[in-house]
C-alpha atoms as a PDB file:
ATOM      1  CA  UNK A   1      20.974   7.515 -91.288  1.00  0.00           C
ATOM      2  CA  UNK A   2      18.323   5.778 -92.484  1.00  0.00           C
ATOM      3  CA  UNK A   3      19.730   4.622 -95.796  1.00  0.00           C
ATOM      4  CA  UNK A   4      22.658   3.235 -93.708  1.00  0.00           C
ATOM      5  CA  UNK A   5      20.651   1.233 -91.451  1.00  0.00           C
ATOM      6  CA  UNK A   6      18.573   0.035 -94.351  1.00  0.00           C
ATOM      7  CA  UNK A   7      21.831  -1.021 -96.832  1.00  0.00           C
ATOM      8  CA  UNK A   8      23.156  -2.927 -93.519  1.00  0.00           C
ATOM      9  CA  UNK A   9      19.695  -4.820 -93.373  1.00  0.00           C
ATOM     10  CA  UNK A  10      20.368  -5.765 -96.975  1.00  0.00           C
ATOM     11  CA  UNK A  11      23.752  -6.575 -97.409  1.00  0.00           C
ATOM     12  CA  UNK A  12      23.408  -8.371 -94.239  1.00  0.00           C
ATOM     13  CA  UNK A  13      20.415 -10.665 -95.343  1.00  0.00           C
ATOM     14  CA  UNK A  14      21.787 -10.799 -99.381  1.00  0.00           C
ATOM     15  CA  UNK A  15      25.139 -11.809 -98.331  1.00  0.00           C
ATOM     16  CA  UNK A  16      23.642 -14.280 -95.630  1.00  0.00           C
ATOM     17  CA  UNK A  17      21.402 -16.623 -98.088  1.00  0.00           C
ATOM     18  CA  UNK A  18      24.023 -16.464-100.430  1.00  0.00           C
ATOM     19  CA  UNK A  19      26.687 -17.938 -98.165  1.00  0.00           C
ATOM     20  CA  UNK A  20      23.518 -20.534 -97.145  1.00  0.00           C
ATOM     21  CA  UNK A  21      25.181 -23.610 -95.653  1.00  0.00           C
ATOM     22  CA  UNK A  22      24.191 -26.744 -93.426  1.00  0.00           C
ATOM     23  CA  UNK A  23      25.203 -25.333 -90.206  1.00  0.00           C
ATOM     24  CA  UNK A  24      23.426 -21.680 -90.837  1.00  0.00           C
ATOM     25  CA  UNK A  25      23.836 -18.583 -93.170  1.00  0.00           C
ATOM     26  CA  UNK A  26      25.682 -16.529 -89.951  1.00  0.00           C
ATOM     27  CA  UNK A  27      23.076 -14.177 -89.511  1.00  0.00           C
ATOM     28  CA  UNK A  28      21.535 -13.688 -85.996  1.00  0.00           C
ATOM     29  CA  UNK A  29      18.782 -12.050 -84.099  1.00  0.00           C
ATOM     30  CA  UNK A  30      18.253 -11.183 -80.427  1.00  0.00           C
ATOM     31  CA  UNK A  31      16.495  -8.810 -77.665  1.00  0.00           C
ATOM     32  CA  UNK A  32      18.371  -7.591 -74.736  1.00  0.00           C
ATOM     33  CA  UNK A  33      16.407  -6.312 -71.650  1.00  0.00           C
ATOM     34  CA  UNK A  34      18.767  -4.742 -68.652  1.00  0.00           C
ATOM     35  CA  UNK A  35      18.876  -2.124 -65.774  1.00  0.00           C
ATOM     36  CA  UNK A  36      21.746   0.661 -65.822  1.00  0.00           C
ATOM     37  CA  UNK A  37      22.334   1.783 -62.245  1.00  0.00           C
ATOM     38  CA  UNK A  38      20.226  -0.653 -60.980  1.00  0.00           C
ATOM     39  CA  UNK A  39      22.126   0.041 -57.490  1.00  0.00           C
ATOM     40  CA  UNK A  40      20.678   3.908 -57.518  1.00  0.00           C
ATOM     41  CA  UNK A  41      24.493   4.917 -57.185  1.00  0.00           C
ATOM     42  CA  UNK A  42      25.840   7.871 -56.366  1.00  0.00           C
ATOM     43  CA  UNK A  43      22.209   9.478 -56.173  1.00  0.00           C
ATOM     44  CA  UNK A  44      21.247   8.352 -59.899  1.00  0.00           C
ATOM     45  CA  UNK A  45      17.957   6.988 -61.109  1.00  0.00           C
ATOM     46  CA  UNK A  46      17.472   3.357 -62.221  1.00  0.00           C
ATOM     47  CA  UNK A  47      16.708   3.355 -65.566  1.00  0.00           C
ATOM     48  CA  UNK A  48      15.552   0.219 -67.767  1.00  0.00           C
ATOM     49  CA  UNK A  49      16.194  -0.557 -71.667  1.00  0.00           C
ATOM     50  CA  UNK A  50      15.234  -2.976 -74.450  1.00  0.00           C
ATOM     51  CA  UNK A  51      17.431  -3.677 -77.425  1.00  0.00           C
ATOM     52  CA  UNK A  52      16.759  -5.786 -80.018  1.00  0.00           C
ATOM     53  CA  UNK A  53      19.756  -6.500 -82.118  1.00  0.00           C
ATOM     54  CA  UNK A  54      21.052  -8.327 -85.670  1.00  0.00           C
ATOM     55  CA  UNK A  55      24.141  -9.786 -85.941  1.00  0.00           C
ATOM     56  CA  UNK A  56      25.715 -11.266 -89.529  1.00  0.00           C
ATOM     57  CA  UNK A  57      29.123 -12.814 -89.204  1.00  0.00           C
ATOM     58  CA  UNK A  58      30.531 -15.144 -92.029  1.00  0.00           C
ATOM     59  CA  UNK A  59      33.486 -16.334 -93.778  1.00  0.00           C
ATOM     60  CA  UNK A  60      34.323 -16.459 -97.456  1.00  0.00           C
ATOM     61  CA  UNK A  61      36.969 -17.396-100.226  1.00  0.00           C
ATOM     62  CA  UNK A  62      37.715 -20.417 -98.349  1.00  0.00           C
ATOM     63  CA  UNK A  63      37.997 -18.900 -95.212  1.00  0.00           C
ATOM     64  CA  UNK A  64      40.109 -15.652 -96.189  1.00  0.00           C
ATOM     65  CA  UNK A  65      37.925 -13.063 -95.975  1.00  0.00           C
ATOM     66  CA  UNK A  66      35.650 -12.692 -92.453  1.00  0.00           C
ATOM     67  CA  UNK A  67      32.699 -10.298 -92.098  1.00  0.00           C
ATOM     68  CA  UNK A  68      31.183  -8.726 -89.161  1.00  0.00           C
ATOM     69  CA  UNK A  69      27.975  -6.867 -89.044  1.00  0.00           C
ATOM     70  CA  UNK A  70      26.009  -5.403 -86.304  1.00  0.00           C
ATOM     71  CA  UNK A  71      22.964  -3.273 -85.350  1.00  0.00           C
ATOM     72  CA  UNK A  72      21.896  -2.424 -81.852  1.00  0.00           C
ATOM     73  CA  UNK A  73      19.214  -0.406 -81.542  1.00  0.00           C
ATOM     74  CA  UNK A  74      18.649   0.508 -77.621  1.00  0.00           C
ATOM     75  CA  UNK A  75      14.955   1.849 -76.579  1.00  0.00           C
ATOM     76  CA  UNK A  76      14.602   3.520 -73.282  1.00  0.00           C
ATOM     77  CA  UNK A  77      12.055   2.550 -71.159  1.00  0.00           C
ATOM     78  CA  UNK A  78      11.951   5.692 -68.594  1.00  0.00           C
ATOM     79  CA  UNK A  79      11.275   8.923 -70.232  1.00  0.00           C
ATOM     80  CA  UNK A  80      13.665  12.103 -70.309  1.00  0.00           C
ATOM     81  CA  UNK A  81      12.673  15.377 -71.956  1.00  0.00           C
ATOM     82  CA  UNK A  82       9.238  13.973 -72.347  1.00  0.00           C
ATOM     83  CA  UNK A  83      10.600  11.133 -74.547  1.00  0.00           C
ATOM     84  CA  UNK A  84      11.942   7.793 -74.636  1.00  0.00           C
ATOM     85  CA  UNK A  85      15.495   8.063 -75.329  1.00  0.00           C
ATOM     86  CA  UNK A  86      16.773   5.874 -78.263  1.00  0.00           C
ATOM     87  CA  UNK A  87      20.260   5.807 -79.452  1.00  0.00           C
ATOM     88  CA  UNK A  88      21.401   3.211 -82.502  1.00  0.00           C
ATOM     89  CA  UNK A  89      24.888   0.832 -82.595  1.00  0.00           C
ATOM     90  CA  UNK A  90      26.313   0.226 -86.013  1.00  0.00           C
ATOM     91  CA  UNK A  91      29.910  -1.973 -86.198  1.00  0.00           C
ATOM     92  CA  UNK A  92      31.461  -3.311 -89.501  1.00  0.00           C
ATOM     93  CA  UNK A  93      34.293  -5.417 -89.631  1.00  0.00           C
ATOM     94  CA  UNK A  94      36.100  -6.693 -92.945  1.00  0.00           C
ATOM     95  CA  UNK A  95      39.551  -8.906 -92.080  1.00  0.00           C
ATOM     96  CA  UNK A  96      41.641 -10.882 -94.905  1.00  0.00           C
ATOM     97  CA  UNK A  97      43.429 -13.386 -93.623  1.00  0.00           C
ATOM     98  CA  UNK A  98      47.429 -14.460 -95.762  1.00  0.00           C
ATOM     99  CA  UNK A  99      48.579 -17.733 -94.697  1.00  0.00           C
ATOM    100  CA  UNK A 100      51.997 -17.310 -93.713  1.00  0.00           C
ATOM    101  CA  UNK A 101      52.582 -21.020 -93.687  1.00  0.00           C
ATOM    102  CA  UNK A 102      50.742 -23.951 -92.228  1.00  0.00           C
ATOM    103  CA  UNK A 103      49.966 -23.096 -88.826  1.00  0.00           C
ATOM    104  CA  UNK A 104      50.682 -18.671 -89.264  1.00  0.00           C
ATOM    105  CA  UNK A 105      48.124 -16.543 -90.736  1.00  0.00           C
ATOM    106  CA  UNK A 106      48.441 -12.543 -90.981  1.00  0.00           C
ATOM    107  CA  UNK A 107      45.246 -10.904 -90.845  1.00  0.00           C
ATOM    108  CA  UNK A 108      44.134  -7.612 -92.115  1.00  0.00           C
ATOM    109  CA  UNK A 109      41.501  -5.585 -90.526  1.00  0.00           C
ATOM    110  CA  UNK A 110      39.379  -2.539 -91.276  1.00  0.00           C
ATOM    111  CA  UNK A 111      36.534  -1.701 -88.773  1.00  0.00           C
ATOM    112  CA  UNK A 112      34.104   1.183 -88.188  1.00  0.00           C
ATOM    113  CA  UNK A 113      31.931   1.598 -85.425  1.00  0.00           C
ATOM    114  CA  UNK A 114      29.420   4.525 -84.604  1.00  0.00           C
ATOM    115  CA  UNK A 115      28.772   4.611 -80.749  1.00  0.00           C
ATOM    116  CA  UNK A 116      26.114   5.526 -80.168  1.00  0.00           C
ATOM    117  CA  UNK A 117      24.412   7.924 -82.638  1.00  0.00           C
ATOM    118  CA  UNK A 118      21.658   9.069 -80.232  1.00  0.00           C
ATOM    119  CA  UNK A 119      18.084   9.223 -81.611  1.00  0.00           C
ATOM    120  CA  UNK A 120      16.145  11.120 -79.360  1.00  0.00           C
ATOM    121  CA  UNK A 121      15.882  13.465 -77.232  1.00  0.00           C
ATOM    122  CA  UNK A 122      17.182  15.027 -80.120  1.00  0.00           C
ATOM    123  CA  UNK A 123      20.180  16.488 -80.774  1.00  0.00           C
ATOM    124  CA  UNK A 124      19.895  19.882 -82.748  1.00  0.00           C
ATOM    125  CA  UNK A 125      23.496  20.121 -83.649  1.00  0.00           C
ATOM    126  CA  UNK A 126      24.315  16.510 -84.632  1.00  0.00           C
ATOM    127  CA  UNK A 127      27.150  16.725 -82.072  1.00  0.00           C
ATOM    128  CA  UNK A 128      26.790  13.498 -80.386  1.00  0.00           C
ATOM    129  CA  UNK A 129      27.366  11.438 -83.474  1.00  0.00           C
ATOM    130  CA  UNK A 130      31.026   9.753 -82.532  1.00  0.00           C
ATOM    131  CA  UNK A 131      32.817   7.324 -85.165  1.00  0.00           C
ATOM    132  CA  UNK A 132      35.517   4.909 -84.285  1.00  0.00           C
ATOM    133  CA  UNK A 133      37.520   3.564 -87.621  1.00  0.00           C
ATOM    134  CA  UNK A 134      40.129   1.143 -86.889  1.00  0.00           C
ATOM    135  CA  UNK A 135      42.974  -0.177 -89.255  1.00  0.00           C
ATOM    136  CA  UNK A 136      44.578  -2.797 -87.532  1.00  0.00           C
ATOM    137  CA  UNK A 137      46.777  -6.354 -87.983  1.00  0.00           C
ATOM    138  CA  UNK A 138      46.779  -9.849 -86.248  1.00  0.00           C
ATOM    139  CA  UNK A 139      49.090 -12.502 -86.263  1.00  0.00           C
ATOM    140  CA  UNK A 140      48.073 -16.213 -85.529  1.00  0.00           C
ATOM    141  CA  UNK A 141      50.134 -19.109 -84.476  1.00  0.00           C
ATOM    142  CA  UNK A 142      48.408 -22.500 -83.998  1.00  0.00           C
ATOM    143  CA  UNK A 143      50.269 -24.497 -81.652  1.00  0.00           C
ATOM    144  CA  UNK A 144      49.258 -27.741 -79.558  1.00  0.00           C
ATOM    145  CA  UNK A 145      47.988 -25.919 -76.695  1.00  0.00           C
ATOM    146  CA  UNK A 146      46.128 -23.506 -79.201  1.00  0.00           C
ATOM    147  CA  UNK A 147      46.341 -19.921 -80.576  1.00  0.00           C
ATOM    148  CA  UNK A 148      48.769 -17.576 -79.458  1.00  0.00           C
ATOM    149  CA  UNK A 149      48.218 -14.325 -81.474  1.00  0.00           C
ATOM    150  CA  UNK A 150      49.382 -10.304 -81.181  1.00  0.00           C
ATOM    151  CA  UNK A 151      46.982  -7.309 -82.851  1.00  0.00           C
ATOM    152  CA  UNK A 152      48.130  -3.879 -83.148  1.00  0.00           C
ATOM    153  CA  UNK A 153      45.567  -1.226 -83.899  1.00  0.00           C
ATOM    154  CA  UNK A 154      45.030   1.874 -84.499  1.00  0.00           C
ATOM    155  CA  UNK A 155      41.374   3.685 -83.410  1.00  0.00           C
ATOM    156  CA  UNK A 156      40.961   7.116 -85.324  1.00  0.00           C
ATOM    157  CA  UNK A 157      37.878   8.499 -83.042  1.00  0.00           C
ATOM    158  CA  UNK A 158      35.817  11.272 -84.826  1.00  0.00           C
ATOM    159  CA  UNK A 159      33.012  13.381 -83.507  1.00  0.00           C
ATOM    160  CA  UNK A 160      31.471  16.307 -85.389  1.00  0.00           C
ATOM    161  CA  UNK A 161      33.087  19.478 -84.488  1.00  0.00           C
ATOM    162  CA  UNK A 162      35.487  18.074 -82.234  1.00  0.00           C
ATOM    163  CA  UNK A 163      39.004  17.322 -83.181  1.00  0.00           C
ATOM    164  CA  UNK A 164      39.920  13.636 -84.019  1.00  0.00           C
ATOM    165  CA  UNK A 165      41.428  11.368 -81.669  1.00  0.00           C
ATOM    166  CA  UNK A 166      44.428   8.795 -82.300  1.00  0.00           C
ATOM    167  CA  UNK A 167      45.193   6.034 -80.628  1.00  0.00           C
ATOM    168  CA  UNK A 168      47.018   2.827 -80.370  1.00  0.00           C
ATOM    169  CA  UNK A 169      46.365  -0.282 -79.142  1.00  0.00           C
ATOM    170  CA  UNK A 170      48.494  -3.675 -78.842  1.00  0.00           C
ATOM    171  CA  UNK A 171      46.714  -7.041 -78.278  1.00  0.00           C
ATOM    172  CA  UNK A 172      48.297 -10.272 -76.926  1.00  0.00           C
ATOM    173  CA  UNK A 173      46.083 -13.363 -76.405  1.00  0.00           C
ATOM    174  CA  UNK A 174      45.677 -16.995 -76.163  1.00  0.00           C
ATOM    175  CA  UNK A 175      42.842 -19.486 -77.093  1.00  0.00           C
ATOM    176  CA  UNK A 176      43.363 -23.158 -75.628  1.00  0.00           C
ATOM    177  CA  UNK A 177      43.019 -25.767 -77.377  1.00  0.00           C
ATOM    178  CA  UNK A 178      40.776 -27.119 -73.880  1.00  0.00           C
ATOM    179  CA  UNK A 179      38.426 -24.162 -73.934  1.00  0.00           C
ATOM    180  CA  UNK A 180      40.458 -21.336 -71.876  1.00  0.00           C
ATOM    181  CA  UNK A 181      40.869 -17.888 -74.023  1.00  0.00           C
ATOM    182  CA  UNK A 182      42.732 -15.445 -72.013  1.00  0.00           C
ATOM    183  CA  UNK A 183      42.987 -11.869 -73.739  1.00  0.00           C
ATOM    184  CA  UNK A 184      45.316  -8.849 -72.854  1.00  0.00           C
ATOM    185  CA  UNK A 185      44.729  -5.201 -74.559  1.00  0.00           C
ATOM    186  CA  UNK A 186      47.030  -2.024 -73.458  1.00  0.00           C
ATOM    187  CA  UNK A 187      45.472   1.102 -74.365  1.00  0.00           C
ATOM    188  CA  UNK A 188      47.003   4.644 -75.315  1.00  0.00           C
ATOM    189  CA  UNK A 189      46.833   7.645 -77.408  1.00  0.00           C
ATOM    190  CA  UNK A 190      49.300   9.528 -80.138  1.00  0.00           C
ATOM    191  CA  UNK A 191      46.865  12.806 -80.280  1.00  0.00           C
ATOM    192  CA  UNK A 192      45.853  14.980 -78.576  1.00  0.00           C
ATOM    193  CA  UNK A 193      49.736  15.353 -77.589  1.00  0.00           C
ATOM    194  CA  UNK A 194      48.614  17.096 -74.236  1.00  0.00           C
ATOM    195  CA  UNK A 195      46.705  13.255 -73.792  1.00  0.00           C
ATOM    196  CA  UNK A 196      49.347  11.321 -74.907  1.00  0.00           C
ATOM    197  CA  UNK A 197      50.423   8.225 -73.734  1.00  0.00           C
ATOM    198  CA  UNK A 198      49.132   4.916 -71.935  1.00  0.00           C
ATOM    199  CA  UNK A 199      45.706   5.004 -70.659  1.00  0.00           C
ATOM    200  CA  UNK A 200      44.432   1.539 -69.452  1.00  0.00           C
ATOM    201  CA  UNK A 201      44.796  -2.427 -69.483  1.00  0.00           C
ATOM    202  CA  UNK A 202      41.509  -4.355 -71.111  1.00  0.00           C
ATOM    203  CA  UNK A 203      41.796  -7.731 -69.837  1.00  0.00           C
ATOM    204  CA  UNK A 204      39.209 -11.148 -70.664  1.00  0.00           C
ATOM    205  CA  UNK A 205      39.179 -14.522 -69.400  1.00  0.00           C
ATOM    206  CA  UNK A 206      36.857 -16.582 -71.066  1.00  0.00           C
ATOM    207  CA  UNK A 207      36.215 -20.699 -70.546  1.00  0.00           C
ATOM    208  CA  UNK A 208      33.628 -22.382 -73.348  1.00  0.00           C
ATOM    209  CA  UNK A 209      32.654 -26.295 -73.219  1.00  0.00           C
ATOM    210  CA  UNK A 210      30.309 -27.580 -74.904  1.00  0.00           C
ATOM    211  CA  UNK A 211      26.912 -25.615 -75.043  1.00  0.00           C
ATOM    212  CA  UNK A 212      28.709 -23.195 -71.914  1.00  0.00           C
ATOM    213  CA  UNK A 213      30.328 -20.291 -72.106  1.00  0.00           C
ATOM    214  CA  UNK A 214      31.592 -17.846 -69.521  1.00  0.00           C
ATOM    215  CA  UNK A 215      33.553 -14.808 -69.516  1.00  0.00           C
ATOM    216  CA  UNK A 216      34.822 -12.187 -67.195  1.00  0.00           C
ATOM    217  CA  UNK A 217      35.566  -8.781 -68.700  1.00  0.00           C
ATOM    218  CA  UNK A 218      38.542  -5.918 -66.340  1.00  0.00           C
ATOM    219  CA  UNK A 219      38.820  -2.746 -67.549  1.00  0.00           C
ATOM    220  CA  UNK A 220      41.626  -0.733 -65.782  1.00  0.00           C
ATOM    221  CA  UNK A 221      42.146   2.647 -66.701  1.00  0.00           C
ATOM    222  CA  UNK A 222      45.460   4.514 -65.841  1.00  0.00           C
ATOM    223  CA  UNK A 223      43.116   6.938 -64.156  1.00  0.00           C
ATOM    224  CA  UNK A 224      42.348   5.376 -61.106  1.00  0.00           C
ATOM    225  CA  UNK A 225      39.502   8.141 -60.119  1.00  0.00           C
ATOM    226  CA  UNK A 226      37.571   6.752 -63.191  1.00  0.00           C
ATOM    227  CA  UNK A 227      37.293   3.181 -61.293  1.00  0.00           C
ATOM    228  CA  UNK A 228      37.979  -0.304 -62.320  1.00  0.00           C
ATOM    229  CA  UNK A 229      34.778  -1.820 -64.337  1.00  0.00           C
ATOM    230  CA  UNK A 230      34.458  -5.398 -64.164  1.00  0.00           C
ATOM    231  CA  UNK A 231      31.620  -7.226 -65.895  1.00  0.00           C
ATOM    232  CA  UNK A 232      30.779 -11.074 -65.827  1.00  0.00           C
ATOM    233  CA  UNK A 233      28.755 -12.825 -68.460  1.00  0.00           C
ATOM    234  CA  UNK A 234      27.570 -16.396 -68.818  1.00  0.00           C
ATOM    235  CA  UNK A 235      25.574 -17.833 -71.774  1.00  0.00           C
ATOM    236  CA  UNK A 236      23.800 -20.774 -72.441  1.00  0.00           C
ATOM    237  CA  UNK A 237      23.865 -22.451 -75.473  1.00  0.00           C
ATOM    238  CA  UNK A 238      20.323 -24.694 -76.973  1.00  0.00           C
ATOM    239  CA  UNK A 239      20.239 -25.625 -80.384  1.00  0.00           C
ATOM    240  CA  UNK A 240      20.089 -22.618 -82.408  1.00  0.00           C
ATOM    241  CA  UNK A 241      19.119 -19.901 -79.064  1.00  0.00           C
ATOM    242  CA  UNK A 242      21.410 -18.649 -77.159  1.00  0.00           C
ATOM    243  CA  UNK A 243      20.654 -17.631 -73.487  1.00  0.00           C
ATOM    244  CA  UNK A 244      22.716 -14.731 -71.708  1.00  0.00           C
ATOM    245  CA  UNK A 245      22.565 -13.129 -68.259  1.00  0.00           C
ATOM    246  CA  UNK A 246      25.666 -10.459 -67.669  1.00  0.00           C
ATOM    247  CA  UNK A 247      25.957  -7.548 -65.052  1.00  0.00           C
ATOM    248  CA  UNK A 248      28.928  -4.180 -65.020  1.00  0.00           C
ATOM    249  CA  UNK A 249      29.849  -3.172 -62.554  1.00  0.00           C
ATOM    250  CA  UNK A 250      31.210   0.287 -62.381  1.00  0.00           C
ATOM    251  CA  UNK A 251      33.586   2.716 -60.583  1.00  0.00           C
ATOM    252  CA  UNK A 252      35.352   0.016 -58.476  1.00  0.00           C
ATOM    253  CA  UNK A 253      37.915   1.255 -56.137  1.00  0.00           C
ATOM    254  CA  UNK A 254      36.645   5.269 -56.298  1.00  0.00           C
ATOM    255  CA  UNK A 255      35.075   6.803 -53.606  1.00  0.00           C
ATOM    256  CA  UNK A 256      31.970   6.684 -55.126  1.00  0.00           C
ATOM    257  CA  UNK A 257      29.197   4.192 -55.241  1.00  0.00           C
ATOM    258  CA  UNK A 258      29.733   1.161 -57.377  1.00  0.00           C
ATOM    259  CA  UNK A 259      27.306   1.256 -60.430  1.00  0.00           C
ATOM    260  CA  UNK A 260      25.677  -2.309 -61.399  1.00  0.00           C
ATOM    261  CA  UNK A 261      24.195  -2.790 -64.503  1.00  0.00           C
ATOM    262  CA  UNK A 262      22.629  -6.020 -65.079  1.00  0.00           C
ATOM    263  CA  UNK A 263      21.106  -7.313 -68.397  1.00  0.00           C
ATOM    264  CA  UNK A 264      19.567 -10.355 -69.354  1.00  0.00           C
ATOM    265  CA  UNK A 265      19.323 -11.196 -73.243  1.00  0.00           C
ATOM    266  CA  UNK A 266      18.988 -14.537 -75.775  1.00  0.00           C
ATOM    267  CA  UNK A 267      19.798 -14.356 -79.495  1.00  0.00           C
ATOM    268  CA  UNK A 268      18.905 -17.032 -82.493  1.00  0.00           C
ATOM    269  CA  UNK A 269      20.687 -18.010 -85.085  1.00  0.00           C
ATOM    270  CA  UNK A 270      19.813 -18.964 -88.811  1.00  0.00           C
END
């Protein structure tokens, strides 16, 4: 794990300075500090976290190839079996974009995330190392009032000793051309067969002007004992820092407590 984390540090500081431009070389850094279960629901404990984090997105060939990069590394800050516990965030994202025409553009994407591979306590078995790899294509259509486009994806979930899990997931969405994005994601799964079928709506309204930018993120799962989890987040743009403040909250509409989750963050970009 170690040689991963260090080859992402590399490739994401190699590939930065030699993309170097005016406006930046896409690489950023930032510290999140937050509170999960901050409301004590449901007779849990507050607990508090710091995560510093390094982000490298860029663009190349002329805008046809886009790479993500990012490393979260989350430090707890209230012990449990007599140790901090630490868990690390990797996601990679390669997408080539074809040009279907002047305003079309077909985009294929490969992404792989590992959520979260837990650090300590320790795990003895390696079990709790989970993988997400996701094959997936987007259309884009630039019209006057902006960008309609439609993803379809397919998330292969892997954890060790656990059989793999298939799913599909269709994506419809719009991004004004006046600073409204409105984003629509219907969830499901192919296998296990006894789990088949539709499991939840992923919806996002966003609004950006200018140095603002607000967004409001629904998850609705087809289970409705699992609760609705809504979370709000509203950053603040100043020269090259960006300020955020965001808050879940959790279990909405169960009979249980709500869980809130609030988090407070800034990031700055090179």
């Amino acid at each position: 794990m170690k040689k991963i984390t260090l080859l992402f540090l590399v490739l994401c500081v190699a590939a930065g300075f030699a993309a170097a431009e005016d406006e930046g070389i896409g690489l950023s850094a930032g510290l999140e500090f937050g509170a999960v279960n901050a409301s004590n629901g449901n007779g849990g404990d507050m607990s508090l976290y710091l995560m510093p984090m390094l982000i490298y997105e860029n663009s190349f060939l002329d805008g046809a190839l886009d790479l993500y990069a990012e490393l979260d590394y989350t430090f707890g800050l209230t012990k449990e079996d007599d140790s901090n516990p630490q868990s690390l965030y990797v996601d990679l994202s390669v997408g080539y974009n074809i040009s279907l025409g002047e305003n079309s553009t077909l985009s294929i994407i490969l992404e792989n995330e590992f959520d979260p591979i837990v650090i300590a306590p320790k795990d003895e078995d390696g079990s709790s190392l989970t993988g997400i790899f996701t094959p997936a294509l987007k259309f884009n259509q630039s019209l006057d009032i902006g960008d309609l486009y439609a993803q379809i994806g397919a998330p292969i979930t892997y954890i060790k000793d656990i059989d793999t899990v298939i799913g599909l997931d269709f994506t419809l969405g719009w991004s004004s051309s006046f600073g409204l994005g409105i984003e629509a994601k219907i969830c499901s799964l192919l296998s296990p067969s006894e789990a088949a079928g539709y499991t939840g709506l992923d919806l996002t309204v966003s609004y950006e002007a200018e140095s603002i930018y607000f967004e409001v993120e629904t998850i609705i799962p087809k289970e409705t004992d699992e609760g609705i989890t809504i979370t709000p987040e509203f950053d603040y743009s100043f020269k090259n820092f960006t300020f955020y403040i965001k808050s879940e909250f959790a279990g909405i509409g169960t009979s249980g407590d709500v869980i809130i989750s609030p988090a407070l963050g800034v990031k700055y970009s090179f």
